[in-house]
Protein backbone atom coordinates (compact mmCIF):
# COMPACT_ATOMS: atom_id res chain seq x y z
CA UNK A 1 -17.31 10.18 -7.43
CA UNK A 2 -17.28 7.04 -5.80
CA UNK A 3 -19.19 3.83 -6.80
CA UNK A 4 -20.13 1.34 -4.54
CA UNK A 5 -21.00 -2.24 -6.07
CA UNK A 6 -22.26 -5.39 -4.34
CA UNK A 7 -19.66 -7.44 -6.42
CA UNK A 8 -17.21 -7.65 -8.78
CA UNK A 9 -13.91 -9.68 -9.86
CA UNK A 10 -11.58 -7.15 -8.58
CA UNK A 11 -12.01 -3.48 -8.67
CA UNK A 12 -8.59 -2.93 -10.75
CA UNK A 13 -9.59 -5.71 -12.92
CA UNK A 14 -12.74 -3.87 -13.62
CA UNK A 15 -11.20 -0.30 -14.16
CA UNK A 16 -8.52 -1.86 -16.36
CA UNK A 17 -11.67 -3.32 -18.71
CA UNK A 18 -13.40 0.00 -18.70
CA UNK A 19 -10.01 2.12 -19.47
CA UNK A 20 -9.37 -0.83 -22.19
CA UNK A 21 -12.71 -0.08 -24.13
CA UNK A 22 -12.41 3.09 -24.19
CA UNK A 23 -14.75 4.56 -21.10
CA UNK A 24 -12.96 7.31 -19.49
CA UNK A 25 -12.19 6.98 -15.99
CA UNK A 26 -11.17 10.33 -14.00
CA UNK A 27 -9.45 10.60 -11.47
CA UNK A 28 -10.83 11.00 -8.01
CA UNK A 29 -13.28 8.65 -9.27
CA UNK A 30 -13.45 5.21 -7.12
CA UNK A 31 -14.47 1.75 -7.41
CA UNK A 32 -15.38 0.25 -4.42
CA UNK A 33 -16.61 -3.37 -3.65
CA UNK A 34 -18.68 -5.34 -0.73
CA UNK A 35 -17.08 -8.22 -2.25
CA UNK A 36 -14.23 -9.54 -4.47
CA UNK A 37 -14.76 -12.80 -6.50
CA UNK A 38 -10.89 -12.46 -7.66
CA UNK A 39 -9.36 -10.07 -5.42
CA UNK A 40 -5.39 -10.31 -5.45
CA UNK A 41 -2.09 -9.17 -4.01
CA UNK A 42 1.07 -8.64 -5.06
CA UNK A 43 2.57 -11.82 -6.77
CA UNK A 44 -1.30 -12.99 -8.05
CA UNK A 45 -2.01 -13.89 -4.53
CA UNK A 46 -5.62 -14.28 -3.12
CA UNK A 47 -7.25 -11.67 -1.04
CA UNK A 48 -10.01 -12.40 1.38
CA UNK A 49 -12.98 -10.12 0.39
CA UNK A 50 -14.29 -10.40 4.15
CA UNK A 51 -17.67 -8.52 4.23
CA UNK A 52 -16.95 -4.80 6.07
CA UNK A 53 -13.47 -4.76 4.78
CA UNK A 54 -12.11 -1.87 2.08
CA UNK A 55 -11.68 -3.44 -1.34
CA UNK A 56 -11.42 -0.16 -3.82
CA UNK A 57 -9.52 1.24 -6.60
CA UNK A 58 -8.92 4.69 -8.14
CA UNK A 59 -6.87 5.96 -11.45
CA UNK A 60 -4.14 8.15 -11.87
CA UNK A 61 -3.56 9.52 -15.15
CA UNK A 62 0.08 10.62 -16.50
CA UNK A 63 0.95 14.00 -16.80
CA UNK A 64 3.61 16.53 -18.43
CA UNK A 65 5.91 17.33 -15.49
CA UNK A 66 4.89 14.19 -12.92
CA UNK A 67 7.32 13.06 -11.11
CA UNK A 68 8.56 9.05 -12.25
CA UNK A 69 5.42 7.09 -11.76
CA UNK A 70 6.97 4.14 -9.59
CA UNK A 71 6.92 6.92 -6.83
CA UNK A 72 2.94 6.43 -6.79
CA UNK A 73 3.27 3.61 -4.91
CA UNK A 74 4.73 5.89 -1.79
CA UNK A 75 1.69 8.13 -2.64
CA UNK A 76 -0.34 4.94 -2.16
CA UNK A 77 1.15 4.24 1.09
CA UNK A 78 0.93 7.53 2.76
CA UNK A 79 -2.52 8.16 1.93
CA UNK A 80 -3.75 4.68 2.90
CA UNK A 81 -1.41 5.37 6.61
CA UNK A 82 -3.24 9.05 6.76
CA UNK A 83 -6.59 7.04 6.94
CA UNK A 84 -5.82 4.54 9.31
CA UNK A 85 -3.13 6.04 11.30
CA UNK A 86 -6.04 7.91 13.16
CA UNK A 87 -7.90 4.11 13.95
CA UNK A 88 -4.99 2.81 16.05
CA UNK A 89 -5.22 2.85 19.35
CA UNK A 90 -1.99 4.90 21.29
CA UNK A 91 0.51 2.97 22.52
CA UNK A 92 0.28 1.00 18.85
CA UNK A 93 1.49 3.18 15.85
CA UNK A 94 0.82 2.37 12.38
CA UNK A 95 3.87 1.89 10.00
CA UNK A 96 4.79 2.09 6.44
CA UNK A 97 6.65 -1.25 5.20
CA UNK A 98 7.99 -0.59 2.15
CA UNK A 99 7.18 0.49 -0.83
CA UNK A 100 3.20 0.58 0.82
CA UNK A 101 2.59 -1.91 3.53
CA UNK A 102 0.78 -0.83 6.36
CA UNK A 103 1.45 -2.39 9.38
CA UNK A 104 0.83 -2.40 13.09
CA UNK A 105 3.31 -4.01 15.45
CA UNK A 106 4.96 -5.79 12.43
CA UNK A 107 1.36 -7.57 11.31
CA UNK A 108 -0.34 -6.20 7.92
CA UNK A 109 -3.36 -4.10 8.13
CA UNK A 110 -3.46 -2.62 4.64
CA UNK A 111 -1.69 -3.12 1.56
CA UNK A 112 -1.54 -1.79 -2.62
CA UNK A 113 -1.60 -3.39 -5.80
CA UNK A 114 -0.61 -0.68 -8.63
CA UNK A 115 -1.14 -2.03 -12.22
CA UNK A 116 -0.28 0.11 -15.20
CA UNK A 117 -2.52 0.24 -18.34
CA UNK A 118 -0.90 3.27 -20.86
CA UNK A 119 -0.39 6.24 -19.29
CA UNK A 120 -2.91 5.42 -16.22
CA UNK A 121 -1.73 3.79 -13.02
CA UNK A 122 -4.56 1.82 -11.04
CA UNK A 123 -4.12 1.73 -7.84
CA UNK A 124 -5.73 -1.08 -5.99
CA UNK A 125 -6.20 -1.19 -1.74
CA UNK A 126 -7.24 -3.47 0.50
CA UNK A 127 -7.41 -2.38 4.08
CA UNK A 128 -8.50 -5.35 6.88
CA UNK A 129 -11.52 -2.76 8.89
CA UNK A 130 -13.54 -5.56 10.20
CA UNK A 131 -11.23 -9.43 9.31
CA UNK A 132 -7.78 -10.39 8.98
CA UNK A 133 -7.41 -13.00 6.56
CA UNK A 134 -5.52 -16.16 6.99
CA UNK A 135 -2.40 -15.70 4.75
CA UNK A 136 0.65 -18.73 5.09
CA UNK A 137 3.57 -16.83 6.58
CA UNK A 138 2.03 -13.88 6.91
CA UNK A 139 0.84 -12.00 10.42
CA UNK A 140 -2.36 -10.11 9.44
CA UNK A 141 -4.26 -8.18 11.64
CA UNK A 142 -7.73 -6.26 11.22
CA UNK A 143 -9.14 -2.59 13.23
CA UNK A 144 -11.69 -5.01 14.75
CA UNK A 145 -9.06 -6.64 17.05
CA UNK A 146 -8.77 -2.29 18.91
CA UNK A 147 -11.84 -2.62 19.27
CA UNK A 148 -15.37 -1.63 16.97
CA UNK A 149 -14.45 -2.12 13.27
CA UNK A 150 -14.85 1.59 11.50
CA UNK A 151 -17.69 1.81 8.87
CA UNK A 152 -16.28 0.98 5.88
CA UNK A 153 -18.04 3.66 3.69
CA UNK A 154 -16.78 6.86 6.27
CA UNK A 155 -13.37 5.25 5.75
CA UNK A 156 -13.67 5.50 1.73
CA UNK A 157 -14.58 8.78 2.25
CA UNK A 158 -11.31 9.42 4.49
CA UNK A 159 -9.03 7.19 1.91
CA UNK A 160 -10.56 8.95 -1.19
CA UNK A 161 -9.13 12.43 0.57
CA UNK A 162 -5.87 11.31 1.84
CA UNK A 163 -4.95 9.91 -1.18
CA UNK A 164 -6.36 12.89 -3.49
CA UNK A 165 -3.98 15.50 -1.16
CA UNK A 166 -1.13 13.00 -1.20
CA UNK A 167 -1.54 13.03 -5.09
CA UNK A 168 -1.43 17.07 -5.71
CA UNK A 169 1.47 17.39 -2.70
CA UNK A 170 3.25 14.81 -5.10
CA UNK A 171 2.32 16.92 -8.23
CA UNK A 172 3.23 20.18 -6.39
CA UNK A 173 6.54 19.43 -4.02
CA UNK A 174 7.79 16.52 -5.42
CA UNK A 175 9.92 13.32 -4.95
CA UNK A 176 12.05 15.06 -2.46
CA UNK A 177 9.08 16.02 -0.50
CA UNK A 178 7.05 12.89 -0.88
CA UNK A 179 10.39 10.67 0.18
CA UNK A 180 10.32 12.67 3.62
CA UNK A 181 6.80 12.68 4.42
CA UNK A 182 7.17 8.50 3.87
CA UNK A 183 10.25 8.30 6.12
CA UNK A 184 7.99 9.84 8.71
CA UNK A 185 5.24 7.15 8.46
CA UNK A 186 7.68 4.56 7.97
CA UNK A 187 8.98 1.52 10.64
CA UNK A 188 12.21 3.16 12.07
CA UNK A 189 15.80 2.96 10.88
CA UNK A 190 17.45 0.10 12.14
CA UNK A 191 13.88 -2.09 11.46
CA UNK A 192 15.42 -5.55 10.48
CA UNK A 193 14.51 -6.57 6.93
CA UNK A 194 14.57 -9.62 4.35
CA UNK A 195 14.66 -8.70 0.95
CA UNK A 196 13.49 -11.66 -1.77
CA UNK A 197 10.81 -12.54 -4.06
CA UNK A 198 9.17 -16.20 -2.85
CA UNK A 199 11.07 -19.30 -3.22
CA UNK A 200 15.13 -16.89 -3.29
CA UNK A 201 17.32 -16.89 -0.62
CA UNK A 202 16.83 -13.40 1.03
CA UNK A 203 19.22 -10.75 1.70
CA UNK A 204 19.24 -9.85 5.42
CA UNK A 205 19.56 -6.38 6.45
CA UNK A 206 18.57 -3.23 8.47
CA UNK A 207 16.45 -0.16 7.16
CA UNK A 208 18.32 2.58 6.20
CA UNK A 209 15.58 5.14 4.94
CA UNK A 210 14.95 5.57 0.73
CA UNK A 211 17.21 7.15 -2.12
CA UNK A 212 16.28 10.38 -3.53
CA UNK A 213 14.01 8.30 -6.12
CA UNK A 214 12.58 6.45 -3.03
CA UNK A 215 13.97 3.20 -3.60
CA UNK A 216 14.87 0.84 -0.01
CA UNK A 217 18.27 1.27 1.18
CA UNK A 218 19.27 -1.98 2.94
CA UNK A 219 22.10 -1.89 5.32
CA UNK A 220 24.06 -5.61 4.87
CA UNK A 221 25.34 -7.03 8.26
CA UNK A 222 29.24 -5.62 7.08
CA UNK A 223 27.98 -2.38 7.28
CA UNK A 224 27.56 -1.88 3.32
CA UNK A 225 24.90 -0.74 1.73
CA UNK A 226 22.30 -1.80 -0.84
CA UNK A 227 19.48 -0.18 -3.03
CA UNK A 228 16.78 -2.33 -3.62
CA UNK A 229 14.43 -1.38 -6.39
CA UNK A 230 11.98 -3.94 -6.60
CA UNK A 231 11.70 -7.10 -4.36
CA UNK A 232 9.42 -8.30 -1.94
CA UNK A 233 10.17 -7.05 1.93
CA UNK A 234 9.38 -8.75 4.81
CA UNK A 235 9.84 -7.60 8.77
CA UNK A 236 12.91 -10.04 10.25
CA UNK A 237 12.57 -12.47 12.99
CA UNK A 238 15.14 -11.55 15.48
CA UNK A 239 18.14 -12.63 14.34
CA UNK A 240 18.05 -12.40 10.67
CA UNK A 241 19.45 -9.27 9.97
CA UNK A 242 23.06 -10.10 10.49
């Protein structure tokens, strides 16, 4: 099922409340909004709620036998890339940043916010259909700028799909299976990378695909290597990843 509402605070805010007093919450179910009055990215930042955007969440709840459920936020990534891989415009190419950025020609189009509450994972995306918003730092970019912005509600329908066949592939085949299907999508090896949460010095490097558990391996400009597990990852300037 999927629930459109006119507004709300944030659509994971509001599926945490409902899983917090007790109102069960399926999954394949979806929340979606025409506008956010507290939307928010990773880090607590602000997200524009720009009328004809995507602003929606869905649940995933634990299971006997899942793989770890960090991995979701590949999942995430490659289900929000199978929708709007289609709505880019050949010679541009969507891209996976990771852990589930999407990008096109290094600016952000879509990106996740997965929030645990028990054993369910919300998984909050905002996808830029019809506005980019204005984010210090940050190059943004929206489907509008390719040319006529997509409706937003045959895109939930898309997303809602993607991400329910990503989910029982990663059920079925997975972390193996779900690390090469990501690798695919992904920005190639060699992509130059900074690694470092706002405000740290960040560690320079090039892409050098995921671990088995799909963690970022970083390659350091002296040719060693580095997992990364959690961190905030930007695209380099040229330059940067000596």
């Amino acid at each position: 099922m999927i629930a459109f509402v006119p507004e709300t605070g944030s659509t994971n805010g509001e599926i945490a409340a409902r899983i917090a007093g007790g109102e069960p919450v399926p999954e394949g179910d979806w929340l979606v909004a025409d506008r956010q009055t507290a939307g928010r990215g990773r880090q607590g930042r602000a997200w524009l709620d720009g009328a004809g955007n995507f602003m929606g969440s869905t649940v995933v709840h634990a299971r006997a036998g899942d793989p770890p459920l960090p991995s979701l936020a590949l999942v995430a990534g490659l289900a929000v890339h199978a929708a709007l891989a289609p709505l880019v415009p050949p010679p541009l190419r969507a891209e996976i940043k990771w852990p589930n950025d999407v990008l096109v020609a290094g600016a952000k189009l879509a990106g996740v916010l997965l929030e645990r509450t028990g054993d369910a994972v919300i998984v909050g995306i905002g996808a830029n259909l019809a506005l980019a918003p204005q984010v210090p730092g940050r190059e943004t970019v929206a489907l509008s700028a390719f040319g006529p912005a997509p409706d937003r509600d045959g895109f939930t329908q898309a997303l809602a799909s993607a991400f329910a066949a990503e989910l029982a592939l990663w059920r079925a085949a997975g972390l193996e299976a779900l690390v090469a299907r990501w690798t695919i999508a992904a920005h190639p090896a060699g992509t130059a990378l900074l690694v470092g949460e706002p405000g740290e010095a960040p560690l320079a490097g090039t892409f050098a695909g995921l671990d088995s558990t799909g963690a970022l391996i970083l390659t350091l400009g002296d040719g060693t290597k580095r997992t990364i597990q959690a961190g905030e990852v930007r695209l380099a300037p040229p330059g940067r990843a000596e």
